[in-house]
PDB file of N, CA and C in Angstrom:
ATOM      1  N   UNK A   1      -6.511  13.540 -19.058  1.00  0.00           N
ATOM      2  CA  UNK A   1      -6.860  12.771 -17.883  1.00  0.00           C
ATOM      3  C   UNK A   1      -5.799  13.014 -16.809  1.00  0.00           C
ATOM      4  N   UNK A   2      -6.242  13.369 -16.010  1.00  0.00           N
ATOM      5  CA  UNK A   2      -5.203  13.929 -14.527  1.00  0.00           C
ATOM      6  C   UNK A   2      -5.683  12.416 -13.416  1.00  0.00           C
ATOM      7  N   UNK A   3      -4.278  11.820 -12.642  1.00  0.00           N
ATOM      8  CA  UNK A   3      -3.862  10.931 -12.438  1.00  0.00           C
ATOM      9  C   UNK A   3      -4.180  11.389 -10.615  1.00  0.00           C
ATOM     10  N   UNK A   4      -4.786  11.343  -9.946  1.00  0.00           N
ATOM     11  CA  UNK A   4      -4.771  11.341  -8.860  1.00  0.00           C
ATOM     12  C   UNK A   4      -4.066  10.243  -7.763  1.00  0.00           C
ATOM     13  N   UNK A   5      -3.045  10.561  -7.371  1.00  0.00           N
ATOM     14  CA  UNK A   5      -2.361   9.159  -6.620  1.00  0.00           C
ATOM     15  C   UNK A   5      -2.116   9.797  -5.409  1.00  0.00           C
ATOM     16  N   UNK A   6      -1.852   8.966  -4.699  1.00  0.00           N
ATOM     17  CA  UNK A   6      -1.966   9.218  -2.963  1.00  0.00           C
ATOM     18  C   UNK A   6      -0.901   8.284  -1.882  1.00  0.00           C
ATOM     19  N   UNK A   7       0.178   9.100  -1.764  1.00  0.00           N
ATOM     20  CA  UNK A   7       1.278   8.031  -1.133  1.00  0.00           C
ATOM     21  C   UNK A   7       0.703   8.286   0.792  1.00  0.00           C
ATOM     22  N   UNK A   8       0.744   7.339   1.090  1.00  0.00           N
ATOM     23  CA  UNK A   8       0.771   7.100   2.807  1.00  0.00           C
ATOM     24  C   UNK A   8       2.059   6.694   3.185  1.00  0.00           C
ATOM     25  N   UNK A   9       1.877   7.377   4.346  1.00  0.00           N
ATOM     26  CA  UNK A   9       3.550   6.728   5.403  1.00  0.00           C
ATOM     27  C   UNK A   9       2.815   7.116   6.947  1.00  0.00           C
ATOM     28  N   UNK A  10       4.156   6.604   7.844  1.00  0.00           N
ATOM     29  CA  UNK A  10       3.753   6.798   8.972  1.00  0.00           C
ATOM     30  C   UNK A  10       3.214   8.270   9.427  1.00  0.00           C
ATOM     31  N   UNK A  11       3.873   9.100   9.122  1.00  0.00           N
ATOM     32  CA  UNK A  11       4.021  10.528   9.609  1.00  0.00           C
ATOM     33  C   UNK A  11       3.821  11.819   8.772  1.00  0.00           C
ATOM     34  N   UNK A  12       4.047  11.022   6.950  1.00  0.00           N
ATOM     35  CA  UNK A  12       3.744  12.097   6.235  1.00  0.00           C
ATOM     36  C   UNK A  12       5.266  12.826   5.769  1.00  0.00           C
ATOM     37  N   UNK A  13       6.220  12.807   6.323  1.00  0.00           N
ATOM     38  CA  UNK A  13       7.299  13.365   6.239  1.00  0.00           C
ATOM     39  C   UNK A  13       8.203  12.823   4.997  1.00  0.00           C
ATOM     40  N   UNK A  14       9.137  11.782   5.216  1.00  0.00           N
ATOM     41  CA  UNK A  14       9.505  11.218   4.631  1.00  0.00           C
ATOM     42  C   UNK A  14       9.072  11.029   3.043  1.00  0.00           C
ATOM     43  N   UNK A  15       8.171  10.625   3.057  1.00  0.00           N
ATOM     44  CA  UNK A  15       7.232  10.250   1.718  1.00  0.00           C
ATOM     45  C   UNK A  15       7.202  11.612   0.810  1.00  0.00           C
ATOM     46  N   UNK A  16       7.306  12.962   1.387  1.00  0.00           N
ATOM     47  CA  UNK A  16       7.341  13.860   0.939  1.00  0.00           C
ATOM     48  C   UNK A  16       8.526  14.123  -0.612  1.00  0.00           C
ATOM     49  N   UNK A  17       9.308  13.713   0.041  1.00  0.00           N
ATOM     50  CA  UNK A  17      10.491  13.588  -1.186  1.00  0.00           C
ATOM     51  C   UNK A  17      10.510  12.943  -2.718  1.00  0.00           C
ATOM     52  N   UNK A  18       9.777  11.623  -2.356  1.00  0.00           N
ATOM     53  CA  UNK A  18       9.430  10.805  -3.135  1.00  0.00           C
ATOM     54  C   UNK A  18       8.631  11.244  -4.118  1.00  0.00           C
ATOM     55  N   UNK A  19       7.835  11.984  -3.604  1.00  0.00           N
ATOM     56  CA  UNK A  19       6.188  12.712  -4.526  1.00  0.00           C
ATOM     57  C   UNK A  19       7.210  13.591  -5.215  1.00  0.00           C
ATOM     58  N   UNK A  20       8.017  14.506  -4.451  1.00  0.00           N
ATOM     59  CA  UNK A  20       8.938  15.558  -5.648  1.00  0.00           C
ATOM     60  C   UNK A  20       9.356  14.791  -6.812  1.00  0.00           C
ATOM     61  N   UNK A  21      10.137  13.880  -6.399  1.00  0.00           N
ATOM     62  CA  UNK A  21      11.085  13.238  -7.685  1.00  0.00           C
ATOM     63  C   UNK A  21      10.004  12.550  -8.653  1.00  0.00           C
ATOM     64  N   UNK A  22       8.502  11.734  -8.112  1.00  0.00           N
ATOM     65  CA  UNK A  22       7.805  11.599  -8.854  1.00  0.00           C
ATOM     66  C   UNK A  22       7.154  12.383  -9.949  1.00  0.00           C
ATOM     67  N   UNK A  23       6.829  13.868  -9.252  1.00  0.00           N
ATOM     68  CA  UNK A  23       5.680  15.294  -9.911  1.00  0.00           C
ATOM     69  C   UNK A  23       6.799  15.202 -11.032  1.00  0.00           C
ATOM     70  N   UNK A  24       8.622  15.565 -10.588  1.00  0.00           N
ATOM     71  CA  UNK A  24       9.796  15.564 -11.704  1.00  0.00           C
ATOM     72  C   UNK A  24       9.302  14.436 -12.726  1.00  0.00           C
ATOM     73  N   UNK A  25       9.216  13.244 -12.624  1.00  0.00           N
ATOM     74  CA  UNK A  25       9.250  12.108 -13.790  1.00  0.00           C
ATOM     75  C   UNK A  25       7.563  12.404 -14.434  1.00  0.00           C
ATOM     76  N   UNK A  26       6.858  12.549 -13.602  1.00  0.00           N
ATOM     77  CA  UNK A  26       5.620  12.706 -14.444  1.00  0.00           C
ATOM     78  C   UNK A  26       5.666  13.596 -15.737  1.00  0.00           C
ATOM     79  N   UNK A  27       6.301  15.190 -14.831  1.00  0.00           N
ATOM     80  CA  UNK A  27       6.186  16.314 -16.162  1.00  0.00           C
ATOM     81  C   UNK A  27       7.123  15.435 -17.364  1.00  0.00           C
ATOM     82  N   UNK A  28       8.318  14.668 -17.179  1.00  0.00           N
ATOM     83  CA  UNK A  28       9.037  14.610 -17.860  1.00  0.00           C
ATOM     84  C   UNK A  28       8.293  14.113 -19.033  1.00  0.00           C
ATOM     85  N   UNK A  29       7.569  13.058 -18.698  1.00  0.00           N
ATOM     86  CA  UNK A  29       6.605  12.225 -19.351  1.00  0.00           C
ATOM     87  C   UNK A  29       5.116  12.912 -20.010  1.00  0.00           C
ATOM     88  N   UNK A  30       4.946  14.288 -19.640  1.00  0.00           N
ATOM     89  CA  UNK A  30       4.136  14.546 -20.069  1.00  0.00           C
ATOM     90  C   UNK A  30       2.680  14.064 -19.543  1.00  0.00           C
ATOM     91  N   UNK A  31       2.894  13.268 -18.204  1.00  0.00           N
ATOM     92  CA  UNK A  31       1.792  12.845 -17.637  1.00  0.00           C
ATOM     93  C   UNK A  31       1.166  13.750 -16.573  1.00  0.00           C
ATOM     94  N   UNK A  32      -0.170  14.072 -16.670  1.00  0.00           N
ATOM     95  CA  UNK A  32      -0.499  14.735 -15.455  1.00  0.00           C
ATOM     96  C   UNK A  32      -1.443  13.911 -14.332  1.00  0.00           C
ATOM     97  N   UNK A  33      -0.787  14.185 -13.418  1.00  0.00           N
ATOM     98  CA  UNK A  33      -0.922  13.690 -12.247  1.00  0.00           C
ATOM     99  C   UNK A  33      -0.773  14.788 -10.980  1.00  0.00           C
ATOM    100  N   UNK A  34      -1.907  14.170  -9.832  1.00  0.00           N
ATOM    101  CA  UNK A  34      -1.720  15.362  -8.562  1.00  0.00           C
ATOM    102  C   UNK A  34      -1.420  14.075  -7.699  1.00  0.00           C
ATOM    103  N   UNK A  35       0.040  14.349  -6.888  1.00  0.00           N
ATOM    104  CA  UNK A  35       0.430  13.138  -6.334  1.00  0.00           C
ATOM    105  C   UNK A  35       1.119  13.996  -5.051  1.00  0.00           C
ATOM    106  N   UNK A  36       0.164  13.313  -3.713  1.00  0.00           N
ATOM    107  CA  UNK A  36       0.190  14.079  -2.763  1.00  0.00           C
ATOM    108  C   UNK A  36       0.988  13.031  -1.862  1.00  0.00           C
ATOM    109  N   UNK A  37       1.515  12.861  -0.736  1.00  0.00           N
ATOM    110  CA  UNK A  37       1.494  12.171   0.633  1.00  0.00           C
ATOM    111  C   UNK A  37       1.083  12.827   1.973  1.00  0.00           C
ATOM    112  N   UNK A  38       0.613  11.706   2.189  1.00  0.00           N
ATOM    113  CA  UNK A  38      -0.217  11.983   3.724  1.00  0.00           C
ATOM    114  C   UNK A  38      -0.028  10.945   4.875  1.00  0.00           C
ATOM    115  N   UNK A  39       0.000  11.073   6.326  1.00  0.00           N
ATOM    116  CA  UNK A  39       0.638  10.488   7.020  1.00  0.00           C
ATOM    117  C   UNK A  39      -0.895   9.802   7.048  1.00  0.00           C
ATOM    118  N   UNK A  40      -0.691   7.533   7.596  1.00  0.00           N
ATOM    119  CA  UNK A  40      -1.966   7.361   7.779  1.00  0.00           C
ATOM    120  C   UNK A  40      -3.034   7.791   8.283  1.00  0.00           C
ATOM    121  N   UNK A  41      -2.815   8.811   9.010  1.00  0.00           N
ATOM    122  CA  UNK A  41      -3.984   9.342  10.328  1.00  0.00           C
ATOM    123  C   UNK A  41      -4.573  10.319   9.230  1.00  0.00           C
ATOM    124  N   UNK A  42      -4.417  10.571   7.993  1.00  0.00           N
ATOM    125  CA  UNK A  42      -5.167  11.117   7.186  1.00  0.00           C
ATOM    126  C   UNK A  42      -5.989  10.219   6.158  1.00  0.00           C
ATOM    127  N   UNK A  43      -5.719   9.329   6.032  1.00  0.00           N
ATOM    128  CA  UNK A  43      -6.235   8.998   5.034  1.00  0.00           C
ATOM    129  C   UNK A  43      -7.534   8.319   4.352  1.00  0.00           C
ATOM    130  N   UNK A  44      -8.522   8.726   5.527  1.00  0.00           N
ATOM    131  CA  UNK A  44      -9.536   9.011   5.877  1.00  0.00           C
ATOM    132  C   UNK A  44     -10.267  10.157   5.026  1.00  0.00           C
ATOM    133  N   UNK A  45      -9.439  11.174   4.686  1.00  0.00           N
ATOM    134  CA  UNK A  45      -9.826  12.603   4.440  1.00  0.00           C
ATOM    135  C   UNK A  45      -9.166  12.503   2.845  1.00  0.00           C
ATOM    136  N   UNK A  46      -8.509  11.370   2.376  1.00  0.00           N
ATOM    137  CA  UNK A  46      -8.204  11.250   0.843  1.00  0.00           C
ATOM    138  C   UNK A  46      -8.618   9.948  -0.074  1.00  0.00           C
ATOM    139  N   UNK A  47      -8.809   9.263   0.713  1.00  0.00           N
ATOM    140  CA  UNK A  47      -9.191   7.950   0.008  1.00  0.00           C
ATOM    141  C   UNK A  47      -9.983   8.654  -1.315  1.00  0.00           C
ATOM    142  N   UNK A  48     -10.970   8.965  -1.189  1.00  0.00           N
ATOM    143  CA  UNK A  48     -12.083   8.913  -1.909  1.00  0.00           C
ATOM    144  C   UNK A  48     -11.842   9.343  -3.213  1.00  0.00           C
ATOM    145  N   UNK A  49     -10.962  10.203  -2.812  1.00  0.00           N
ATOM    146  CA  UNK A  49     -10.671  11.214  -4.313  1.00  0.00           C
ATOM    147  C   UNK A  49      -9.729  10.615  -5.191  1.00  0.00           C
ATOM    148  N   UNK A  50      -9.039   9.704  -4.772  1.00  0.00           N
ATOM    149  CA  UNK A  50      -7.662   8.791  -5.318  1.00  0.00           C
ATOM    150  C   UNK A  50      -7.899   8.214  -5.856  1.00  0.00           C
ATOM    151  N   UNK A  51      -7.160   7.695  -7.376  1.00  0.00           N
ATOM    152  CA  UNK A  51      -6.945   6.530  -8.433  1.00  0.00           C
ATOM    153  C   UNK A  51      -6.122   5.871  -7.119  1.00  0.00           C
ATOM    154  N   UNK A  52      -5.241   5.863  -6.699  1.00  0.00           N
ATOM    155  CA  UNK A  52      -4.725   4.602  -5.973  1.00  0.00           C
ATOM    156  C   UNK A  52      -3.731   5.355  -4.978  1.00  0.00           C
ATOM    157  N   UNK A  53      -3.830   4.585  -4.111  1.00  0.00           N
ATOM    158  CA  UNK A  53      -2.780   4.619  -2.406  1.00  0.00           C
ATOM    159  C   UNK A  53      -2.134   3.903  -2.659  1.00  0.00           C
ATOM    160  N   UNK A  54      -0.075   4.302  -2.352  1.00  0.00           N
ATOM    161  CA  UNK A  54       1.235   3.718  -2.671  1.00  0.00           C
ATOM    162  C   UNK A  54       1.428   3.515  -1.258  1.00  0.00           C
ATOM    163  N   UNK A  55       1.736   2.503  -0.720  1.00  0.00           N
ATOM    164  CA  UNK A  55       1.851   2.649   0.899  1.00  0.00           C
ATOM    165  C   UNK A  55       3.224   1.965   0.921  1.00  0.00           C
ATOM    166  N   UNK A  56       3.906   3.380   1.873  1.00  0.00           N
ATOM    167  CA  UNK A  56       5.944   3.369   2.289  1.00  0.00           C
ATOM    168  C   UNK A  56       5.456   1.867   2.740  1.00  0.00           C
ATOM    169  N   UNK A  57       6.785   1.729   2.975  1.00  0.00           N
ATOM    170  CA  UNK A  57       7.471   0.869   3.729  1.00  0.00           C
ATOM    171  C   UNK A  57       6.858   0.729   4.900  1.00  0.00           C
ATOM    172  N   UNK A  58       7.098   1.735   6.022  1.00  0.00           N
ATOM    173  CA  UNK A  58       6.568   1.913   7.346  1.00  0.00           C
ATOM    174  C   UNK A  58       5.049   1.514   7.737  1.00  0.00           C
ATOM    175  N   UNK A  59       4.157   1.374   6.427  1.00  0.00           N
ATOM    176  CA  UNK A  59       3.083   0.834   6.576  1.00  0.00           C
ATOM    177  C   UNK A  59       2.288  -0.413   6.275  1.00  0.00           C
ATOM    178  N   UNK A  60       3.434  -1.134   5.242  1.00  0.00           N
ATOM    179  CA  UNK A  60       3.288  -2.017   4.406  1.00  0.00           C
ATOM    180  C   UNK A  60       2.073  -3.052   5.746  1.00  0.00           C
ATOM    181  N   UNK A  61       2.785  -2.991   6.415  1.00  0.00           N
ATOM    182  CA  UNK A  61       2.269  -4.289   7.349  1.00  0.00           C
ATOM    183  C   UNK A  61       0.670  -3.708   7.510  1.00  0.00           C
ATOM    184  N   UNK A  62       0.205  -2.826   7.372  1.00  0.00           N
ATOM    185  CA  UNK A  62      -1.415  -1.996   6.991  1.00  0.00           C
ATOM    186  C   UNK A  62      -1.992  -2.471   6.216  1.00  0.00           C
ATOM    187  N   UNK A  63      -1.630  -3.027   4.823  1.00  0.00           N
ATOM    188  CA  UNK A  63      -2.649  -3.201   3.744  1.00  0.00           C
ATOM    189  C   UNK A  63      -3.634  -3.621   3.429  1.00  0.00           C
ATOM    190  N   UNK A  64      -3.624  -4.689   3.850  1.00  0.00           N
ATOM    191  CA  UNK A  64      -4.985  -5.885   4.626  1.00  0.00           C
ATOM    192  C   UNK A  64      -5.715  -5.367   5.159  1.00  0.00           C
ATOM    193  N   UNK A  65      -5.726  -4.107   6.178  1.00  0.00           N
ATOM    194  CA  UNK A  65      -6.756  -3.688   7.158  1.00  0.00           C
ATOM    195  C   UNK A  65      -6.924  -2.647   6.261  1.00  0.00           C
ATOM    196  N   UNK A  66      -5.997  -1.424   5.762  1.00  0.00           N
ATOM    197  CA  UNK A  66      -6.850  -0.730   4.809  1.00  0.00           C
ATOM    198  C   UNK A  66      -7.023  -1.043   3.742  1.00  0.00           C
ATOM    199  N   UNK A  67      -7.200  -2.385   3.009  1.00  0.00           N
ATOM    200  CA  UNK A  67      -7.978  -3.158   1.695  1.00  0.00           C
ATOM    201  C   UNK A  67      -9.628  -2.824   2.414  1.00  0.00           C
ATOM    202  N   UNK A  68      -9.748  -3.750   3.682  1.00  0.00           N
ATOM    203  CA  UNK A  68     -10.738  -4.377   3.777  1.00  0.00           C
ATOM    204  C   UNK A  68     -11.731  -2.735   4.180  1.00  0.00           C
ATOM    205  N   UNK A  69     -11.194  -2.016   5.152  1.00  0.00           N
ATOM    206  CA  UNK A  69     -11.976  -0.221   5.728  1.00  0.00           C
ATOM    207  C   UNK A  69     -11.894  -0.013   4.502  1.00  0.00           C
ATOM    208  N   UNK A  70     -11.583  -0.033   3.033  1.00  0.00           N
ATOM    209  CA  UNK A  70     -11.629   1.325   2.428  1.00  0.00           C
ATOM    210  C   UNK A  70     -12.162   0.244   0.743  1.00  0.00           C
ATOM    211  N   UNK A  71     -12.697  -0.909   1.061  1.00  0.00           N
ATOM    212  CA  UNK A  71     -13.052  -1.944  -0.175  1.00  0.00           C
ATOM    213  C   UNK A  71     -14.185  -1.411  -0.326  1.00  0.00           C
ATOM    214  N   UNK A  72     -15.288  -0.707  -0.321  1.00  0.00           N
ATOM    215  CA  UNK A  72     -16.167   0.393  -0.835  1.00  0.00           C
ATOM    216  C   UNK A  72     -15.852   1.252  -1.491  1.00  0.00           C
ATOM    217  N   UNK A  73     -14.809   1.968  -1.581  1.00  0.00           N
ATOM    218  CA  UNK A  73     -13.938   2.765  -2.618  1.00  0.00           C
ATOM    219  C   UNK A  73     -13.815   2.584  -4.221  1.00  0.00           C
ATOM    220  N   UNK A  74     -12.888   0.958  -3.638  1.00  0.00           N
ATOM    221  CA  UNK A  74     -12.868   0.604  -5.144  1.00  0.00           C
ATOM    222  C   UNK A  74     -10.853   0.771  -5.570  1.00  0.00           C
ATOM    223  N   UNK A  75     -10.505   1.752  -4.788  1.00  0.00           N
ATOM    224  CA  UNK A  75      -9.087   2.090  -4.952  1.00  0.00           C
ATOM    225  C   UNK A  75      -8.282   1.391  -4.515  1.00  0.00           C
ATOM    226  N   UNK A  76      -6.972   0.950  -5.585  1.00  0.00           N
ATOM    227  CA  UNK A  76      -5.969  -0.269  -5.026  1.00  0.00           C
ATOM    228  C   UNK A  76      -5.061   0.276  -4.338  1.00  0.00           C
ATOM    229  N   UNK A  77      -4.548  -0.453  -3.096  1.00  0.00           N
ATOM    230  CA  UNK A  77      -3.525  -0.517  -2.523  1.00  0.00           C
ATOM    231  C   UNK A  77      -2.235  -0.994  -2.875  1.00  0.00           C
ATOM    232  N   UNK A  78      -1.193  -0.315  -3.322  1.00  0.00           N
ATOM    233  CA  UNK A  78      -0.249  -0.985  -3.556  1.00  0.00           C
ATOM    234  C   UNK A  78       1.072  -0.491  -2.569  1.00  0.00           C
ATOM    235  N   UNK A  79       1.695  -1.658  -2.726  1.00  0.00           N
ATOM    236  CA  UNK A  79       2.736  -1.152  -1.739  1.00  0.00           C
ATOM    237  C   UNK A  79       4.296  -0.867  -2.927  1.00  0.00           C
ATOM    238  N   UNK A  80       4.925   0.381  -1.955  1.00  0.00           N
ATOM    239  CA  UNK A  80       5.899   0.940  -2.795  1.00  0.00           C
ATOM    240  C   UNK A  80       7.221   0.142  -2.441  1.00  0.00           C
ATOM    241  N   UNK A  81       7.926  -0.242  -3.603  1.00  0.00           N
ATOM    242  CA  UNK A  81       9.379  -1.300  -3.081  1.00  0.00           C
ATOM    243  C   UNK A  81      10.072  -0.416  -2.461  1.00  0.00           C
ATOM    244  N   UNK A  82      10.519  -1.457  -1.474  1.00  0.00           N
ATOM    245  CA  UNK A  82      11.341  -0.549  -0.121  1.00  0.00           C
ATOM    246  C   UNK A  82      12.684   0.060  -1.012  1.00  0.00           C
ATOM    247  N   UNK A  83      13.453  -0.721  -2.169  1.00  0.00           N
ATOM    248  CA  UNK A  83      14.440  -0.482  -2.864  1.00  0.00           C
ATOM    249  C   UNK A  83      14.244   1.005  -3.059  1.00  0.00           C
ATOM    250  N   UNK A  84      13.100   0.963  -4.198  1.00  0.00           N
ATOM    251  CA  UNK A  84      12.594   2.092  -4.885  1.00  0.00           C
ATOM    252  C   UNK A  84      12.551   3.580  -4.109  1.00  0.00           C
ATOM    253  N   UNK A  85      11.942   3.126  -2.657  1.00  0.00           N
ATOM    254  CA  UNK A  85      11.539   3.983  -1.867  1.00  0.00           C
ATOM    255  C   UNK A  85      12.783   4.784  -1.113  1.00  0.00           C
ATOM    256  N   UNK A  86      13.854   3.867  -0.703  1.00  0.00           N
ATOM    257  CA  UNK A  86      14.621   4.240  -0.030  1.00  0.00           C
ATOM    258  C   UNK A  86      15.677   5.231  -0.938  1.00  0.00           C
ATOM    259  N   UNK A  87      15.809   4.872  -2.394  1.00  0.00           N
ATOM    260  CA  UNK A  87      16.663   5.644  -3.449  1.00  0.00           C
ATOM    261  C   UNK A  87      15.948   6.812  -4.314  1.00  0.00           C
ATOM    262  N   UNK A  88      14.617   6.833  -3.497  1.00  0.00           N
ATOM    263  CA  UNK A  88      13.824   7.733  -3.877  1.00  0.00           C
ATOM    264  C   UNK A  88      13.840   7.495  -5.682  1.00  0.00           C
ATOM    265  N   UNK A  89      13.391   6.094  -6.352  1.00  0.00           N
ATOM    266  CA  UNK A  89      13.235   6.287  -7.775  1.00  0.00           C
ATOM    267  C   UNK A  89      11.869   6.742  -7.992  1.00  0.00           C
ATOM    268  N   UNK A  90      11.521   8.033  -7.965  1.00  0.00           N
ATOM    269  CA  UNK A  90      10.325   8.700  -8.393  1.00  0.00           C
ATOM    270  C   UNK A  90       9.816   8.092  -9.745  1.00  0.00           C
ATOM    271  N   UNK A  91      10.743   7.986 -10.656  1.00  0.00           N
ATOM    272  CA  UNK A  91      10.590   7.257 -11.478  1.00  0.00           C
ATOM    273  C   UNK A  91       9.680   5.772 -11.905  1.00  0.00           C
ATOM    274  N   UNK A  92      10.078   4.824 -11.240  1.00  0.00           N
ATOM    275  CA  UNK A  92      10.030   3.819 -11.083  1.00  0.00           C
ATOM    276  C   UNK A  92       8.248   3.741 -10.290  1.00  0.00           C
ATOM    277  N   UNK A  93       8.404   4.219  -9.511  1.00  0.00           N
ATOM    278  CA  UNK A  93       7.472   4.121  -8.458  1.00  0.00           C
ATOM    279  C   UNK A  93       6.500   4.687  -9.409  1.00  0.00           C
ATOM    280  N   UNK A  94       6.418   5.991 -10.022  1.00  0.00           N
ATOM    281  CA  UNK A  94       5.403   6.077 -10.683  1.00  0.00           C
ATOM    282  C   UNK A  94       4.551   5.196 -11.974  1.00  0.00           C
ATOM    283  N   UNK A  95       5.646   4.650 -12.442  1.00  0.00           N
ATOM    284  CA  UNK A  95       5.301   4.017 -13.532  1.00  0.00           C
ATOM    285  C   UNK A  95       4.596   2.788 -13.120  1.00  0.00           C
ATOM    286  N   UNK A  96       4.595   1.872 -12.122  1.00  0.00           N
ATOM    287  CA  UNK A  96       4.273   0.887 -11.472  1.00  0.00           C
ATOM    288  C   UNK A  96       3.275   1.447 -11.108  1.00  0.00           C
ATOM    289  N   UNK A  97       2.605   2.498 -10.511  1.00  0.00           N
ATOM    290  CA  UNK A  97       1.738   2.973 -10.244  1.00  0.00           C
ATOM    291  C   UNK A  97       0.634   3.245 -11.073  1.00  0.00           C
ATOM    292  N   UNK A  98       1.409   3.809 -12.555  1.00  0.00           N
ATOM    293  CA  UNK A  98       0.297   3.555 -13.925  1.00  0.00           C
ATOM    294  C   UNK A  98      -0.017   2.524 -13.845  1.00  0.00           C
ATOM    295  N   UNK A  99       1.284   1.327 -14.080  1.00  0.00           N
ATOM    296  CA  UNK A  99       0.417  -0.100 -14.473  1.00  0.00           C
ATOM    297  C   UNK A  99      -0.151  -0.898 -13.916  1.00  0.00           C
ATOM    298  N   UNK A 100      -0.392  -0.350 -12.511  1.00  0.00           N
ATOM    299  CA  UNK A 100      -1.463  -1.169 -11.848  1.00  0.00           C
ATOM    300  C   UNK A 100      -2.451  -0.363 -11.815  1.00  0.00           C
ATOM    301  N   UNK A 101      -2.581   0.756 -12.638  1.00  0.00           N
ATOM    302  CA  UNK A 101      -4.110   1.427 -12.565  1.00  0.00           C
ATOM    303  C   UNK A 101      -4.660   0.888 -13.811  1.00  0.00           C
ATOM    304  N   UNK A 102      -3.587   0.371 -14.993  1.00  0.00           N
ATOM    305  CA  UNK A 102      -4.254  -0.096 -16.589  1.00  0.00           C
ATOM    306  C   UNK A 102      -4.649  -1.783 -15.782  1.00  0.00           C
ATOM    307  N   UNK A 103      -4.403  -2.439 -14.675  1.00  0.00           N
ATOM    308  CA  UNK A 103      -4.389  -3.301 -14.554  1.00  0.00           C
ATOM    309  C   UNK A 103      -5.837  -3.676 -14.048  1.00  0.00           C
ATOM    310  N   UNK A 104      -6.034  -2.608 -13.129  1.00  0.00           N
ATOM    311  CA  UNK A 104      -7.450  -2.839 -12.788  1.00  0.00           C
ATOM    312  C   UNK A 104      -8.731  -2.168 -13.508  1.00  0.00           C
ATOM    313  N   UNK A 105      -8.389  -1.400 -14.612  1.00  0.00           N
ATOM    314  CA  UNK A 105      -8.886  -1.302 -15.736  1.00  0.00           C
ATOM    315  C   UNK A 105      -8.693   0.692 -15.004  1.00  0.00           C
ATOM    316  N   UNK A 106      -8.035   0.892 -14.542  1.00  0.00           N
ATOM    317  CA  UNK A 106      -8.451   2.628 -13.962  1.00  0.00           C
ATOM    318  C   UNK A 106      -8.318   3.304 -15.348  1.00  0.00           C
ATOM    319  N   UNK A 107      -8.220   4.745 -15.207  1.00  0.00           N
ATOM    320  CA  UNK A 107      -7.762   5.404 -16.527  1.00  0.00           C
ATOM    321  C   UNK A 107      -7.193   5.111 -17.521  1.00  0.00           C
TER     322      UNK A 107
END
């Protein structure tokens, strides 16, 4: 089972790093996962395909409006801890990311 996850940020940039150190903790784990980031002005063009959207920091204040545009989906929004985010724990972030996919019953 391959893990489709989908980080948003403002610009796409930033968030980039995060997904590295994550793809790192996944292999470590033996988990496969395709874990992309995309700045919001995309995410339009990924929703659909995603087990779940991690939304930075920079967007947090978004979630509510993309719960409610993208609640046909079905895919949770979660937001990534600014801690986590800023020390880049790829780690961390991913695993939280599993357990809110066993949470809403995903994979």
């Amino acid at each position: 089972m391959v893990y489709n996850i989908v980080l948003v940020c403002q610009w796409g940039a930033s968030t980039g790093m995060l997904v590295e150190k994550m793809e790192e903790a996944a292999k470590e784990k033996n988990i496969e996962a395709v874990i992309n980031a995309y700045p919001e002005s995309k995410l339009d063009t990924c929703v659909d395909d995603a087990d779940i959207v991690l939304l930075a920091p920079q967007v947090r204040f978004k979630k509510n409006a993309f719960e409610e545009k993208y609640k046909a989906t079905g895919v949770p929004f979660v937001l990534i801890d600014t801690s986590d985010y800023g020390m880049l724990n790829g780690e961390k972030v991913l695993e939280e990311a599993l357990e809110e996919l066993k949470k809403k019953g995903g994979k």
